[in-house]
N, C-alpha and C. Protein backbone atom coordinates (compact mmCIF):
# COMPACT_ATOMS: atom_id res chain seq x y z
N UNK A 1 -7.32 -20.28 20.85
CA UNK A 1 -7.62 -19.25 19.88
C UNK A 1 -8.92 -19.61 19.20
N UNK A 2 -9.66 -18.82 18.85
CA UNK A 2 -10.68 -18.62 18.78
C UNK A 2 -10.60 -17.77 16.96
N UNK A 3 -11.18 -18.94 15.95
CA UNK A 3 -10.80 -18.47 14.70
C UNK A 3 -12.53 -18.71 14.18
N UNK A 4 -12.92 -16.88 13.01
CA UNK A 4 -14.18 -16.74 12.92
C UNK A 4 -14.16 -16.69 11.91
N UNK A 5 -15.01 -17.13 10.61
CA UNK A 5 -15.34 -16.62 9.40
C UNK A 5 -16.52 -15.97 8.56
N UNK A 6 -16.45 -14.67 8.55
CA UNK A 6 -17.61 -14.07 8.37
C UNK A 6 -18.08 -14.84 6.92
N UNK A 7 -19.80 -15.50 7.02
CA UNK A 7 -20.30 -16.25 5.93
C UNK A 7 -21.08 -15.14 4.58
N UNK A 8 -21.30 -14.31 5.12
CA UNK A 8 -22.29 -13.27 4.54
C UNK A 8 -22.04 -12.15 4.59
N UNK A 9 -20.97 -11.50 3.32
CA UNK A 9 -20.68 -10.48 3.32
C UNK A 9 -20.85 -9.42 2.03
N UNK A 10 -21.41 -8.39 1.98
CA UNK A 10 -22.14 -7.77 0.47
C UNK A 10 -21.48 -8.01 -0.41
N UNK A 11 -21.60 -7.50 -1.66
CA UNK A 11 -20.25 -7.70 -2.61
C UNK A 11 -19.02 -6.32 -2.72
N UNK A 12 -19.71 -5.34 -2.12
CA UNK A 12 -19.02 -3.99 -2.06
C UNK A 12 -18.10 -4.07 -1.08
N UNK A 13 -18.51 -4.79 -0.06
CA UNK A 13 -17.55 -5.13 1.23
C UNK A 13 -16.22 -4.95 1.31
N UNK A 14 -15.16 -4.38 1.80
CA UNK A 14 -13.93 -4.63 1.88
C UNK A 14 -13.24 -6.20 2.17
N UNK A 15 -14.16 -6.28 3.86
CA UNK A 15 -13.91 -7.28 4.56
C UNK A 15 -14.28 -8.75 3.70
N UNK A 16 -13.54 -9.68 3.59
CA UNK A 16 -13.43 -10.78 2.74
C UNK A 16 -13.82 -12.05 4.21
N UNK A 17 -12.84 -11.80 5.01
CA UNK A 17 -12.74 -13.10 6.15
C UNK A 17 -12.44 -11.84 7.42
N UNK A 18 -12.68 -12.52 8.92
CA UNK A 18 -12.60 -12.04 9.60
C UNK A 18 -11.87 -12.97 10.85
N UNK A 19 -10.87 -12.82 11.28
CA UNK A 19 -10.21 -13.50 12.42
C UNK A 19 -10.05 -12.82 14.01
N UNK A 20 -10.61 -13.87 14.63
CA UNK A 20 -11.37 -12.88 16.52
C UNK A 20 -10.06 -13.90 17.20
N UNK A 21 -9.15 -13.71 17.68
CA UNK A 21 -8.75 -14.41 19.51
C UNK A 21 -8.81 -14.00 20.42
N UNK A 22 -9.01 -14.30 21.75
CA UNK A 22 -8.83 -13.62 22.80
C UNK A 22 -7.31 -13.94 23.66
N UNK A 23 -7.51 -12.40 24.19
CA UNK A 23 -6.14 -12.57 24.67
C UNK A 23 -6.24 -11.69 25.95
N UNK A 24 -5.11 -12.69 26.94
CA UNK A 24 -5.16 -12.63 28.79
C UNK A 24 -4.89 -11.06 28.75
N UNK A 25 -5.63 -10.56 29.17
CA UNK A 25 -5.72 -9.42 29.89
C UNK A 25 -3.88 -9.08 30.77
N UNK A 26 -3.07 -9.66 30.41
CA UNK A 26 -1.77 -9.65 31.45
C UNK A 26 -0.54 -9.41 29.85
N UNK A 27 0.93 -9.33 30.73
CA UNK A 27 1.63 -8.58 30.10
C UNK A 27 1.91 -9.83 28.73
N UNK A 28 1.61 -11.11 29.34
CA UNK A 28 2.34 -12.59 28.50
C UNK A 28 1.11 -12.14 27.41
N UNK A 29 0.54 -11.53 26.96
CA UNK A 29 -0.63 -10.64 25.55
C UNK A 29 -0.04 -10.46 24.73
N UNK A 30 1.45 -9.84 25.19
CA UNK A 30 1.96 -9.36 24.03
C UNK A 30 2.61 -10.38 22.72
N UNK A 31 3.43 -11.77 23.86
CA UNK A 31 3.95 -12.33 22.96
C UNK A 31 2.52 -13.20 22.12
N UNK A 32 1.67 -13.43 22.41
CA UNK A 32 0.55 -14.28 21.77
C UNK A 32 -0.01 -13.22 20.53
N UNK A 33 0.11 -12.17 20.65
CA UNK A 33 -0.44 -10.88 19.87
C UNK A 33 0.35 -11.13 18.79
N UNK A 34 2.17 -10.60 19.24
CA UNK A 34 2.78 -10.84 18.09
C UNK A 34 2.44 -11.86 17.30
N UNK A 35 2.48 -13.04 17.56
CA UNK A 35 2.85 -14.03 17.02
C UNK A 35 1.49 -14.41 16.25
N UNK A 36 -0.19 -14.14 16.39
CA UNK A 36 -0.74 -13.91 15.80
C UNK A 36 -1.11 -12.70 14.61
N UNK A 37 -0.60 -12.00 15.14
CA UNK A 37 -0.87 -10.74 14.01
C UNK A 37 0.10 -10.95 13.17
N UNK A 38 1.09 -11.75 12.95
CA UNK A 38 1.93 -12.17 11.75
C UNK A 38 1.65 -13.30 11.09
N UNK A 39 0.56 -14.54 11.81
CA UNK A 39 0.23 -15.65 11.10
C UNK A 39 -1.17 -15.04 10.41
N UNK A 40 -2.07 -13.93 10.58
CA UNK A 40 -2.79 -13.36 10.07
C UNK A 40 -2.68 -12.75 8.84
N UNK A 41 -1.70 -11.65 9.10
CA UNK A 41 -1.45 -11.08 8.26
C UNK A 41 -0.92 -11.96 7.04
N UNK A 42 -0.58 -12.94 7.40
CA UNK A 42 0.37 -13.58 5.83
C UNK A 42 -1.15 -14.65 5.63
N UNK A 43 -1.59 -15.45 6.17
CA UNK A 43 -2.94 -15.82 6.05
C UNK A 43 -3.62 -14.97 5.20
N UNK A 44 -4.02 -14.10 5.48
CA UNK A 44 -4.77 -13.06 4.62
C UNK A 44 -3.60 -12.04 3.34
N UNK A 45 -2.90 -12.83 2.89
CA UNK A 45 -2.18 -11.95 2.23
C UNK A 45 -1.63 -11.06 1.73
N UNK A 46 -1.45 -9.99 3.21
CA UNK A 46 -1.75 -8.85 3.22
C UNK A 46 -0.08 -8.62 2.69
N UNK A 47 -0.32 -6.91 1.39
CA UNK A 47 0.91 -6.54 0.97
C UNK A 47 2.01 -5.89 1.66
N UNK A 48 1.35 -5.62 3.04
CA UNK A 48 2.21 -4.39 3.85
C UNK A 48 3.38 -4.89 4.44
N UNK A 49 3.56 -4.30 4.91
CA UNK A 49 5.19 -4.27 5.98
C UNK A 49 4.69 -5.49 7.41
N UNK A 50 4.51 -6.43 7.46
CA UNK A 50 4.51 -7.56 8.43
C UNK A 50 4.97 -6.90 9.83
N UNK A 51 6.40 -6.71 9.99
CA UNK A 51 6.75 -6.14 10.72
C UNK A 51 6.34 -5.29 11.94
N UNK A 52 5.88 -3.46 10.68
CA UNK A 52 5.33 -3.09 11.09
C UNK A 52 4.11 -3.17 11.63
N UNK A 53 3.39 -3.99 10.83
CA UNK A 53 1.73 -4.23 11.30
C UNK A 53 1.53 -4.87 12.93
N UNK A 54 3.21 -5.97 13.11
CA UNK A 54 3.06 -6.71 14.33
C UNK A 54 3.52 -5.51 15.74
N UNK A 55 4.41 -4.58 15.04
CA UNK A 55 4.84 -3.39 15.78
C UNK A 55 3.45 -2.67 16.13
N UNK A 56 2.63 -2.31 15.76
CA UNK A 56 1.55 -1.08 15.75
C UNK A 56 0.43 -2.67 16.70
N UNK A 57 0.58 -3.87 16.51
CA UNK A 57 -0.33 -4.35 17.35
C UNK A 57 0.15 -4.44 18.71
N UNK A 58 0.77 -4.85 18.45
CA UNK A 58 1.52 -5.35 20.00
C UNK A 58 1.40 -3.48 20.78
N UNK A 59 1.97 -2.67 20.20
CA UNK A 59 1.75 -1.48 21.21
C UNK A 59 0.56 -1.23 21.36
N UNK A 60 -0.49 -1.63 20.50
CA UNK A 60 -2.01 -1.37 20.88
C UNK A 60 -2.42 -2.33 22.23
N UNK A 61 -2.09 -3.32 22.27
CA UNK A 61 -2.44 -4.52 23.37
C UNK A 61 -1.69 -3.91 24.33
N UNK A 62 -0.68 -3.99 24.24
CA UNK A 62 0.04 -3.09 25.28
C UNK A 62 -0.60 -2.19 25.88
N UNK A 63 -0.80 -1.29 25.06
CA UNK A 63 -1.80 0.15 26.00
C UNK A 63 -3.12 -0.57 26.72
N UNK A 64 -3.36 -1.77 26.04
CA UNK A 64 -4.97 -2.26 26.56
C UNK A 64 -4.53 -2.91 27.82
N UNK A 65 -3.56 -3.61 27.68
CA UNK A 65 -3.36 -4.06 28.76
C UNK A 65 -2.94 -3.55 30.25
N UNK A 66 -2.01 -2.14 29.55
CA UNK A 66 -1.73 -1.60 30.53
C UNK A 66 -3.04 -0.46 31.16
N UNK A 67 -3.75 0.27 30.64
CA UNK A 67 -4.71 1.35 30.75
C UNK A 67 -6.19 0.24 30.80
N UNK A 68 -6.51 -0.69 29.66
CA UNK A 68 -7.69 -0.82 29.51
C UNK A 68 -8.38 -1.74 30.58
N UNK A 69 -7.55 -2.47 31.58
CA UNK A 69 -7.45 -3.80 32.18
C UNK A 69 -7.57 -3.18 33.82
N UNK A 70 -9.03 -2.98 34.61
CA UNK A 70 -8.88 -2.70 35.76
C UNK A 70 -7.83 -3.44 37.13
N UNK A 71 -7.13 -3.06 37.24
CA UNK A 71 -6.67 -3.93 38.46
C UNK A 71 -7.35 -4.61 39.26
N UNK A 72 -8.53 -4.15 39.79
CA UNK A 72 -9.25 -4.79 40.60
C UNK A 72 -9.94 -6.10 40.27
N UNK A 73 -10.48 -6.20 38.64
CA UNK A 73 -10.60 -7.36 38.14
C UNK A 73 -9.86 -8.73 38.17
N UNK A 74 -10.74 -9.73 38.26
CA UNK A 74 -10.29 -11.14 38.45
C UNK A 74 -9.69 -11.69 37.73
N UNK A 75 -8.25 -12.09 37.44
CA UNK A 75 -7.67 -13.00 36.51
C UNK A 75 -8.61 -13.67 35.72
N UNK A 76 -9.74 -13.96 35.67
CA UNK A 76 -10.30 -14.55 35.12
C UNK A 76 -10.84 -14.03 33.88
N UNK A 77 -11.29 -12.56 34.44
CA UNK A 77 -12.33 -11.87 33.51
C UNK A 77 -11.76 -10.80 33.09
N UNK A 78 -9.84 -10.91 32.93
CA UNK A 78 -9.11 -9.66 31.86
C UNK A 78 -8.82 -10.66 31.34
N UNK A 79 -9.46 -10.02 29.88
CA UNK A 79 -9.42 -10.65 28.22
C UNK A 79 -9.37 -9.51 27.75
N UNK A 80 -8.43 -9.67 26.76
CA UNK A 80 -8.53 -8.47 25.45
C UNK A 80 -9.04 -9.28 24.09
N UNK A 81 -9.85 -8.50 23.79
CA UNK A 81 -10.27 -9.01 21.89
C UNK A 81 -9.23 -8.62 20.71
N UNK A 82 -9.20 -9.52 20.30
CA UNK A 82 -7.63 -8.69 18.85
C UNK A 82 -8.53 -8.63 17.44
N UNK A 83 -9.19 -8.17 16.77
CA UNK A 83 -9.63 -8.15 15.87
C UNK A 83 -8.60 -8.28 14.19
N UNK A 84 -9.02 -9.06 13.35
CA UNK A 84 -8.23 -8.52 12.22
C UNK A 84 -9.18 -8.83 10.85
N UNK A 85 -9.61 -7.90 9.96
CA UNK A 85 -10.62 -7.89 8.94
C UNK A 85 -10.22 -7.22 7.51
């Protein structure tokens, strides 16, 4: 995993910190997704529903994985980006 911290950000900014991993282009995305988008979310102290937030990611990776990820591509070079800001 691959952890980023934006150094230079205005003062109007929403975004405070910014966290990047990549993740295998294959179905084993989902459990690495979950399990990051809940150490994030509480990392960043976010007030919302945990739960849900890990629900609405995981079906997003999901669709990426399933639609966004050519078949013909090399195990190597399906990666999905997970953004969280």
């Amino acid at each position: 995993m691959t952890v980023e911290t934006a150094a230079c950000v205005p003062e109007a900014a929403a975004i405070v910190r910014s966290f990047t991993t990549q993740l295998p282009g294959a179905p084993r995305a989902l459990i690495t997704a979950r399990t990051w988008t809940r150490q994030m979310v509480t990392i960043l102290g976010w007030p919302g529903d945990v739960q849900q937030a890990v629900d609405v990611v995981s079906r997003l990776v999901d669709n990426g994985v399933q639609h966004g990820v050519p078949s013909t591509a090399p195990l190597c070079e399906r990666q999905l980006t997970l953004s969280v800001a």
